[in-house]
Protein backbone atom coordinates (compact mmCIF):
# COMPACT_ATOMS: atom_id res chain seq x y z
CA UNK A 1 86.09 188.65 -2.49
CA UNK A 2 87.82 187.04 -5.57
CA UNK A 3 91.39 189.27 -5.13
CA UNK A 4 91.12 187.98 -1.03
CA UNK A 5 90.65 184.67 -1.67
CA UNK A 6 94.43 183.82 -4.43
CA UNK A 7 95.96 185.69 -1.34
CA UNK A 8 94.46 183.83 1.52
CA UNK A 9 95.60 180.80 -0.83
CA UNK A 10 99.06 181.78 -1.54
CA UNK A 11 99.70 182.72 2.57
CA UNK A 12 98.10 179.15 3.11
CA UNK A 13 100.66 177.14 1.38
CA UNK A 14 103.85 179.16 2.33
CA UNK A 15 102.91 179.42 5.98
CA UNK A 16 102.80 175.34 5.36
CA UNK A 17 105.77 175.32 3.82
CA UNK A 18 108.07 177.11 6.29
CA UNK A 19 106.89 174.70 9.16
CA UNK A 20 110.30 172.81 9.36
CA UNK A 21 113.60 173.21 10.39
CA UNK A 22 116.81 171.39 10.67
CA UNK A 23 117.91 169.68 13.67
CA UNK A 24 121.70 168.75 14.62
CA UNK A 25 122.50 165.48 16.54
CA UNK A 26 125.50 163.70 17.43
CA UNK A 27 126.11 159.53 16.77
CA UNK A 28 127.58 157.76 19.45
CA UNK A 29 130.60 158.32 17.78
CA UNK A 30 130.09 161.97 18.35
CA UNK A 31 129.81 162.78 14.51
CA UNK A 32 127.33 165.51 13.77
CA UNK A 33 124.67 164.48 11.56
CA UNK A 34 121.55 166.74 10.16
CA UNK A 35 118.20 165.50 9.91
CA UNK A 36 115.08 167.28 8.76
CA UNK A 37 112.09 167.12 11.07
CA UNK A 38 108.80 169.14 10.40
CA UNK A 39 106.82 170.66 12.82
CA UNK A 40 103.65 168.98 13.93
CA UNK A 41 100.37 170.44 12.26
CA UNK A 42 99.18 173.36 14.76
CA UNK A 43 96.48 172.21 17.21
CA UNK A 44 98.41 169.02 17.90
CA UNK A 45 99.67 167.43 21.63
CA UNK A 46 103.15 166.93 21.25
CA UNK A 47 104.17 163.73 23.16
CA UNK A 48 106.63 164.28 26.12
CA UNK A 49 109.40 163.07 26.14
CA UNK A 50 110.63 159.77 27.50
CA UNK A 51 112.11 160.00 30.89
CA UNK A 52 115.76 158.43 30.92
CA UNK A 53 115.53 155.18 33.29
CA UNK A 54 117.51 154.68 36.50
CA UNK A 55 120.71 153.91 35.45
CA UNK A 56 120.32 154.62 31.89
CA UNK A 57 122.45 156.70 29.82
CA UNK A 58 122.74 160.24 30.71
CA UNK A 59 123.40 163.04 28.09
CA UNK A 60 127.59 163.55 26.63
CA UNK A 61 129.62 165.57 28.67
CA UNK A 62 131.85 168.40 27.15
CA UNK A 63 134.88 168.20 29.38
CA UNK A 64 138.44 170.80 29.29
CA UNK A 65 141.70 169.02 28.97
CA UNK A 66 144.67 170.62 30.33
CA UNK A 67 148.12 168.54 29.65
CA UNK A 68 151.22 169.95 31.95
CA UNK A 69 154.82 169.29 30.73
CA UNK A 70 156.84 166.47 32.49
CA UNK A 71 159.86 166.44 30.68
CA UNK A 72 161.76 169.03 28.58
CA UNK A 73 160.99 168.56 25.28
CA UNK A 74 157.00 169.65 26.22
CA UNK A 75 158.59 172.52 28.65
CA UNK A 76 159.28 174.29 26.00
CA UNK A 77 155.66 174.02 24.86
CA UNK A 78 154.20 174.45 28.08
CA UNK A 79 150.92 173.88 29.36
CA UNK A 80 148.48 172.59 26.16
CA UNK A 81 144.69 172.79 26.36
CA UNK A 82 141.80 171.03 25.03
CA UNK A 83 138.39 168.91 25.43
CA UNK A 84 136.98 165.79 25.60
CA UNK A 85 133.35 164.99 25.26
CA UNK A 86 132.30 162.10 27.27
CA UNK A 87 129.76 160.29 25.24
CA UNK A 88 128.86 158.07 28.47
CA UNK A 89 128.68 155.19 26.20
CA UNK A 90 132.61 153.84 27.43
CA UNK A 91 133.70 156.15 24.18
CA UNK A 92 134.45 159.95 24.08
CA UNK A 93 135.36 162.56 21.40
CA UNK A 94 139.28 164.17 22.10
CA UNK A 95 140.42 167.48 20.56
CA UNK A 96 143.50 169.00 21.82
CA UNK A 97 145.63 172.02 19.70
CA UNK A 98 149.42 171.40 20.33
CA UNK A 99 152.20 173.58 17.88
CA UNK A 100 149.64 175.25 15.59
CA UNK A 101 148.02 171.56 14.75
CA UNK A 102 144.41 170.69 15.85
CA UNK A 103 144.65 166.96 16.95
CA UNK A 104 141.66 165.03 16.79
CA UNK A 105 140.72 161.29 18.18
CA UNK A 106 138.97 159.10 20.29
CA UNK A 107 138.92 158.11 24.04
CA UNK A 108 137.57 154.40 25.05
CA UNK A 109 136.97 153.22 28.22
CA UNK A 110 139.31 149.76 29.05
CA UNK A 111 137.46 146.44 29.14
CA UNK A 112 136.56 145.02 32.62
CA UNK A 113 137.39 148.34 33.75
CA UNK A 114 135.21 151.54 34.18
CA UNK A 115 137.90 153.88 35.26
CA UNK A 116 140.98 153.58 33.25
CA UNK A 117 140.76 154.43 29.39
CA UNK A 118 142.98 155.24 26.44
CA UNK A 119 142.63 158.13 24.00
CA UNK A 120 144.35 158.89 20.91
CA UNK A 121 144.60 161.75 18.33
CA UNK A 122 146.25 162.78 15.08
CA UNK A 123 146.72 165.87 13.17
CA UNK A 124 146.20 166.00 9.02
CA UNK A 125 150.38 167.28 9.31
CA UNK A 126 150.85 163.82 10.93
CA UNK A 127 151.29 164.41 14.49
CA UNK A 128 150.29 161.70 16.93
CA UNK A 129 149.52 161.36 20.51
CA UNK A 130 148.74 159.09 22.98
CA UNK A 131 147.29 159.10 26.59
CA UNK A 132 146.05 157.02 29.49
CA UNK A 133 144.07 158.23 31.99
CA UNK A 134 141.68 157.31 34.87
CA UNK A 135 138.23 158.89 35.77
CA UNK A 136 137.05 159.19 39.19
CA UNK A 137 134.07 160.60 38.43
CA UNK A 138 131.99 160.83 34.25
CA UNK A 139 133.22 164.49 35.10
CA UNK A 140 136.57 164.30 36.19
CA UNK A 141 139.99 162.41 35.79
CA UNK A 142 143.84 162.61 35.36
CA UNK A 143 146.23 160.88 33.19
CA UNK A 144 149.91 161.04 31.11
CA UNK A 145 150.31 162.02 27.18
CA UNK A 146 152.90 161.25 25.08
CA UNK A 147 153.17 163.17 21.42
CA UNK A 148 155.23 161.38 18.42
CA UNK A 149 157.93 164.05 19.02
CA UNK A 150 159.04 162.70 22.57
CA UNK A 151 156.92 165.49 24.98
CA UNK A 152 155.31 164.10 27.53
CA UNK A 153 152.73 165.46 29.44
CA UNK A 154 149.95 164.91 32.74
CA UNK A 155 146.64 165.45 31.31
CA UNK A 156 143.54 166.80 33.88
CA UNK A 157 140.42 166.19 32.40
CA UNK A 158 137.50 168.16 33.91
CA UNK A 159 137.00 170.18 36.77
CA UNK A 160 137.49 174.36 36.20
């Protein structure tokens, strides 16, 4: 009874100490952050969870980009590919890889209009871009793209 009951112990207070885990999230901003949350003691109701109101904010949207050369300097490129996570929150996360460079940056909806935004990006090598585009849906939208080397492109964001 005495050698059972240091083990029953010892399995007590690891089996209590593995009971968490390590959740990510993303800010508005769309930074990843990690927060610890333990579980809840066994036996316990978890709460559910809080139904999202009409018209509320609905969950970030991973979106492909696809920018198509309009003028020589990106023909030589050709077509250039990314993403753009809709934070639908009028802001949105932009990654696009142009030359070997991964250029990151934000997209933000224009004031006093829904539709139309802006979105710009940089690469740590110093390469810049900038775009305007319009959404006619959260899902789906079109725009132009202009990159600090003169090519300028018509970006499709969304769809397949």
């Amino acid at each position: 009874m005495r050698a059972i009951l240091p083990c029953a112990l010892t399995l007590l207070v690891s089996s209590g100490l593995t009971a968490c885990y390590v959740v990510p999230e993303r800010q508005a901003d769309g930074q990843v952050i990690y927060q610890h949350y333990p579980l809840p003691p066994m036996g316990s109701v978890v709460p559910p969870r809080a139904a999202v109101p009409p018209g509320g904010a609905s969950a970030p949207a991973n979106l492909p980009a696809r920018l198509y050369p309009i003028n020589d300097i990106a023909t030589s490129t050709g077509i250039v590919t990314g993403s753009v996570t809709n934070m639908m929150t009028g802001k949105g996360v932009f990654n696009v890889s142009y030359q070997g460079e991964v250029l990151t940056g934000e997209a933000t909806r224009v004031s006093n209009d829904e539709r139309r935004g802006v979105a710009s990006a940089f690469s740590p090598k110093g390469l810049y871009m900038s775009c305007e585009y319009q959404m006619n849906t959260p899902y789906q939208g079109a725009g132009t793209c202009t990159f600090s080397n003169g090519a300028a492109y018509r970006i499709h964001i969304g769809g397949n």
